[in-house]
N, C-alpha and C. Protein backbone atom coordinates (compact mmCIF):
# COMPACT_ATOMS: atom_id res chain seq x y z
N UNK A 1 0.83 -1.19 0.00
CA UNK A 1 0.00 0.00 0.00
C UNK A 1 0.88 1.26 0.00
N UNK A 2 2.14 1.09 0.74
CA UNK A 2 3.07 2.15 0.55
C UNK A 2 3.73 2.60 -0.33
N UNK A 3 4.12 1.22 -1.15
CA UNK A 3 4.70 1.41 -2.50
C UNK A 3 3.40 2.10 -3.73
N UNK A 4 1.94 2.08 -3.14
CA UNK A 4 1.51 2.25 -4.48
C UNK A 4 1.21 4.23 -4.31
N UNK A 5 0.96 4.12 -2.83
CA UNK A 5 1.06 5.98 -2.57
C UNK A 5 2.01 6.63 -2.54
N UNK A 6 3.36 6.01 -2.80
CA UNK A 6 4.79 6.20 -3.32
C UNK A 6 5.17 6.90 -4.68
N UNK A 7 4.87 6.06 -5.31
CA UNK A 7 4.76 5.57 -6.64
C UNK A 7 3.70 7.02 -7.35
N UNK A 8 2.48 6.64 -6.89
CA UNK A 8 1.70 7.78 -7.37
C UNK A 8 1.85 9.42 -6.89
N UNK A 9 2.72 9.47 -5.63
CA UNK A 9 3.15 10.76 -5.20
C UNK A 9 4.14 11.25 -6.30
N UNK A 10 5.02 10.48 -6.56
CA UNK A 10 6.47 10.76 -7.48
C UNK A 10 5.92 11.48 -8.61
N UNK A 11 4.96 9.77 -9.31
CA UNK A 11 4.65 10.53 -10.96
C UNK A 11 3.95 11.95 -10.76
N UNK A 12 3.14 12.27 -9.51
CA UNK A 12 2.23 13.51 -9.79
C UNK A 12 3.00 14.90 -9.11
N UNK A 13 3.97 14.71 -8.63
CA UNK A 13 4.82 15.68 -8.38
C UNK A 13 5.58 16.03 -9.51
N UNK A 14 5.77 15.25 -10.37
CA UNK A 14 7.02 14.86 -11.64
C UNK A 14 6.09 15.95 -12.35
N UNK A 15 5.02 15.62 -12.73
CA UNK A 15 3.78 15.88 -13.73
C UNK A 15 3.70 17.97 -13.81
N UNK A 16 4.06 17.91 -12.18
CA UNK A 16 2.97 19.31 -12.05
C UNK A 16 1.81 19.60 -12.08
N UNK A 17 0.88 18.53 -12.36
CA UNK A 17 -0.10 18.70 -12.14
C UNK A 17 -0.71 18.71 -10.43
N UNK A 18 -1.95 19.73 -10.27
CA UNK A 18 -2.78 20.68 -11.36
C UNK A 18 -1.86 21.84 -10.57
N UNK A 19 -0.70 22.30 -10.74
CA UNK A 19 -0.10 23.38 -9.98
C UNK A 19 0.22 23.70 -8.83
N UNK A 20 0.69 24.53 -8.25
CA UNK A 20 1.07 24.57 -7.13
C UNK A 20 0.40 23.74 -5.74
N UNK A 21 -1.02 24.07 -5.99
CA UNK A 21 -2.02 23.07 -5.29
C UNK A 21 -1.77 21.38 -5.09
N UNK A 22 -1.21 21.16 -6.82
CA UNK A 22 -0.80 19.88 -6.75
C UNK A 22 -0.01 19.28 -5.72
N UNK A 23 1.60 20.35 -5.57
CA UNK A 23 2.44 20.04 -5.06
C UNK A 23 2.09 19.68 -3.50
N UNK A 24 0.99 20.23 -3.06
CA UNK A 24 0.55 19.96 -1.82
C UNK A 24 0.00 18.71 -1.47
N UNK A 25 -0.86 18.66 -2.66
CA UNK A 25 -1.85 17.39 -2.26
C UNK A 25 -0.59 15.93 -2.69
N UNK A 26 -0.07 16.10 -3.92
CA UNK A 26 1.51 15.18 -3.81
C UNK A 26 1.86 14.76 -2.95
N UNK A 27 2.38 15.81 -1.78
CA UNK A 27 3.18 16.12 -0.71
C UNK A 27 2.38 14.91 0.37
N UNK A 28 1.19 15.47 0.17
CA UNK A 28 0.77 14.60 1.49
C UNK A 28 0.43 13.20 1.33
N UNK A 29 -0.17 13.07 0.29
CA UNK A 29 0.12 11.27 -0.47
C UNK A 29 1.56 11.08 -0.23
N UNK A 30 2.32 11.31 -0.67
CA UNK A 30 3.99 11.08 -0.43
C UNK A 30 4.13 10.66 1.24
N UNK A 31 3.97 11.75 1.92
CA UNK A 31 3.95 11.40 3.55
C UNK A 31 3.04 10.72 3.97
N UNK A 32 2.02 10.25 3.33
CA UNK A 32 1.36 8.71 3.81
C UNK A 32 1.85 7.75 3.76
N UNK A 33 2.29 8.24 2.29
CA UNK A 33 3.06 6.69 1.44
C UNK A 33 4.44 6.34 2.58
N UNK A 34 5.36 7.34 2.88
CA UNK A 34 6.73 7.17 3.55
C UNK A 34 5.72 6.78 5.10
N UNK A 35 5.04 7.45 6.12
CA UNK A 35 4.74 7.21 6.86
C UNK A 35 4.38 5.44 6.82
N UNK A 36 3.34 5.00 6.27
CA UNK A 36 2.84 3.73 5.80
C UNK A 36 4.14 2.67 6.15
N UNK A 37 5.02 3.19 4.78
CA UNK A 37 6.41 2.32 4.39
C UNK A 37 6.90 2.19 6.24
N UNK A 38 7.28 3.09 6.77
CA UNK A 38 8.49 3.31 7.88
C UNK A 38 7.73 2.73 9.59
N UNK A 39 6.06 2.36 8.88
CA UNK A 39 5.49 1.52 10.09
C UNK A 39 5.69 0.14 10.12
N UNK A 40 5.56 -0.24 8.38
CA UNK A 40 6.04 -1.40 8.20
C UNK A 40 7.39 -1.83 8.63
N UNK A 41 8.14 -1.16 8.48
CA UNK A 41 9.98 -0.80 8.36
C UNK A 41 10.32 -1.19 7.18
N UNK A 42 9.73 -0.71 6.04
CA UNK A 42 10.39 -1.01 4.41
C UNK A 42 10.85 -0.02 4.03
N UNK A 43 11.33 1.72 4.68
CA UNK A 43 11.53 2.87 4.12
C UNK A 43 11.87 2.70 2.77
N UNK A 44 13.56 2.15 2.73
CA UNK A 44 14.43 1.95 1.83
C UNK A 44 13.62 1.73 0.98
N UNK A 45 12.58 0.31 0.63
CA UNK A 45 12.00 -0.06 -0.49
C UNK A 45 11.06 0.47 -0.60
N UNK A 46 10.53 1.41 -0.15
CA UNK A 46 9.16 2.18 -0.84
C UNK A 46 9.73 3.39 -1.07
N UNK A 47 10.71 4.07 -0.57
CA UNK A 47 10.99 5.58 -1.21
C UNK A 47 11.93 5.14 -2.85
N UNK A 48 12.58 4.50 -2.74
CA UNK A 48 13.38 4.52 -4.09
C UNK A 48 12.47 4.41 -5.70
N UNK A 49 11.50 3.87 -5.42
CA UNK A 49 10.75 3.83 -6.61
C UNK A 49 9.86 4.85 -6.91
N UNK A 50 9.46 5.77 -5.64
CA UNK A 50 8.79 7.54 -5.72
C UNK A 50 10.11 7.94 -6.35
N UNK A 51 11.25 7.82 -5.95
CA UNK A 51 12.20 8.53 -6.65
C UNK A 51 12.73 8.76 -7.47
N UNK A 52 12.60 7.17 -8.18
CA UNK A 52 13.13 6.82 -9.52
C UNK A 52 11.85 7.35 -10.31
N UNK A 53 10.83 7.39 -10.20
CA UNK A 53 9.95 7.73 -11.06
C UNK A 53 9.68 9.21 -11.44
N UNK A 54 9.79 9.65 -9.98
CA UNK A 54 9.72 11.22 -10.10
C UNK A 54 11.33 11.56 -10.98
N UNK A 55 12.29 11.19 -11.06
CA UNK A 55 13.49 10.93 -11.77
C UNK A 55 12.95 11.09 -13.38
N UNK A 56 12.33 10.11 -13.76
CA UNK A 56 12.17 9.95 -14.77
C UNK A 56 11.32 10.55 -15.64
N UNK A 57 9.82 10.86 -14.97
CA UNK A 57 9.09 11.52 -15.71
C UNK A 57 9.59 13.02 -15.88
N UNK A 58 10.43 13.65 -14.87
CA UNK A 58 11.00 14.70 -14.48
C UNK A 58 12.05 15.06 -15.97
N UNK A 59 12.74 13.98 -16.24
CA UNK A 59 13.62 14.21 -17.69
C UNK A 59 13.34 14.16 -18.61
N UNK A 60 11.73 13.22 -18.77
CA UNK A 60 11.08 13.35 -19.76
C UNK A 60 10.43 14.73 -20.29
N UNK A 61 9.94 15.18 -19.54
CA UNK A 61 9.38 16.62 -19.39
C UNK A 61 10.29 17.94 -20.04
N UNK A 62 11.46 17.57 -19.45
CA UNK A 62 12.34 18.30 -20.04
C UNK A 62 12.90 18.38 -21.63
N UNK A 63 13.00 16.76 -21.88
CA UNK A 63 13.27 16.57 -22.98
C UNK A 63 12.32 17.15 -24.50
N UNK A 64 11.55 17.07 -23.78
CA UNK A 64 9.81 17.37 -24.67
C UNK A 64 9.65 19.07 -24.60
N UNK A 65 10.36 19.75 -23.72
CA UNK A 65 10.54 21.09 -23.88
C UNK A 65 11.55 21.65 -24.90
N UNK A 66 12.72 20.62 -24.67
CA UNK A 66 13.95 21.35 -25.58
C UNK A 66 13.87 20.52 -26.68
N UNK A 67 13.19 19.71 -27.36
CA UNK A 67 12.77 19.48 -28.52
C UNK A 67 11.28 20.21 -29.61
């Protein structure tokens, strides 16, 4: 459950969507998701994949600007 409010915090922080507002509501899915993970004691494995994703869609974004 941590990995999936992880996961969906990353891509929608990555996204920007819907704006600044977003970044909030992100934010706090994200700190469910890490809270969740760190009751279980899986930190390690539920933050790296918010990260890698927010990573990725993050360069994509970019790439699609300077092309």
């Amino acid at each position: 459950m941590g990995l999936a409010f992880c996961l969906v915090a990353g891509c929608g922080m990555a996204s920007g969507w819907p704006g600044p507002w977003g970044y909030l509501l992100w934010s706090m899915l994200l700190l469910y998701g890490l809270v969740h993970a760190c009751l279980l004691g899986h930190f390690l494995l539920f933050l790296w994949p918010a990260w890698l994703a927010s990573l990725v869609l993050h360069r994509l974004r970019g790439r699609g600007r300077d092309a």
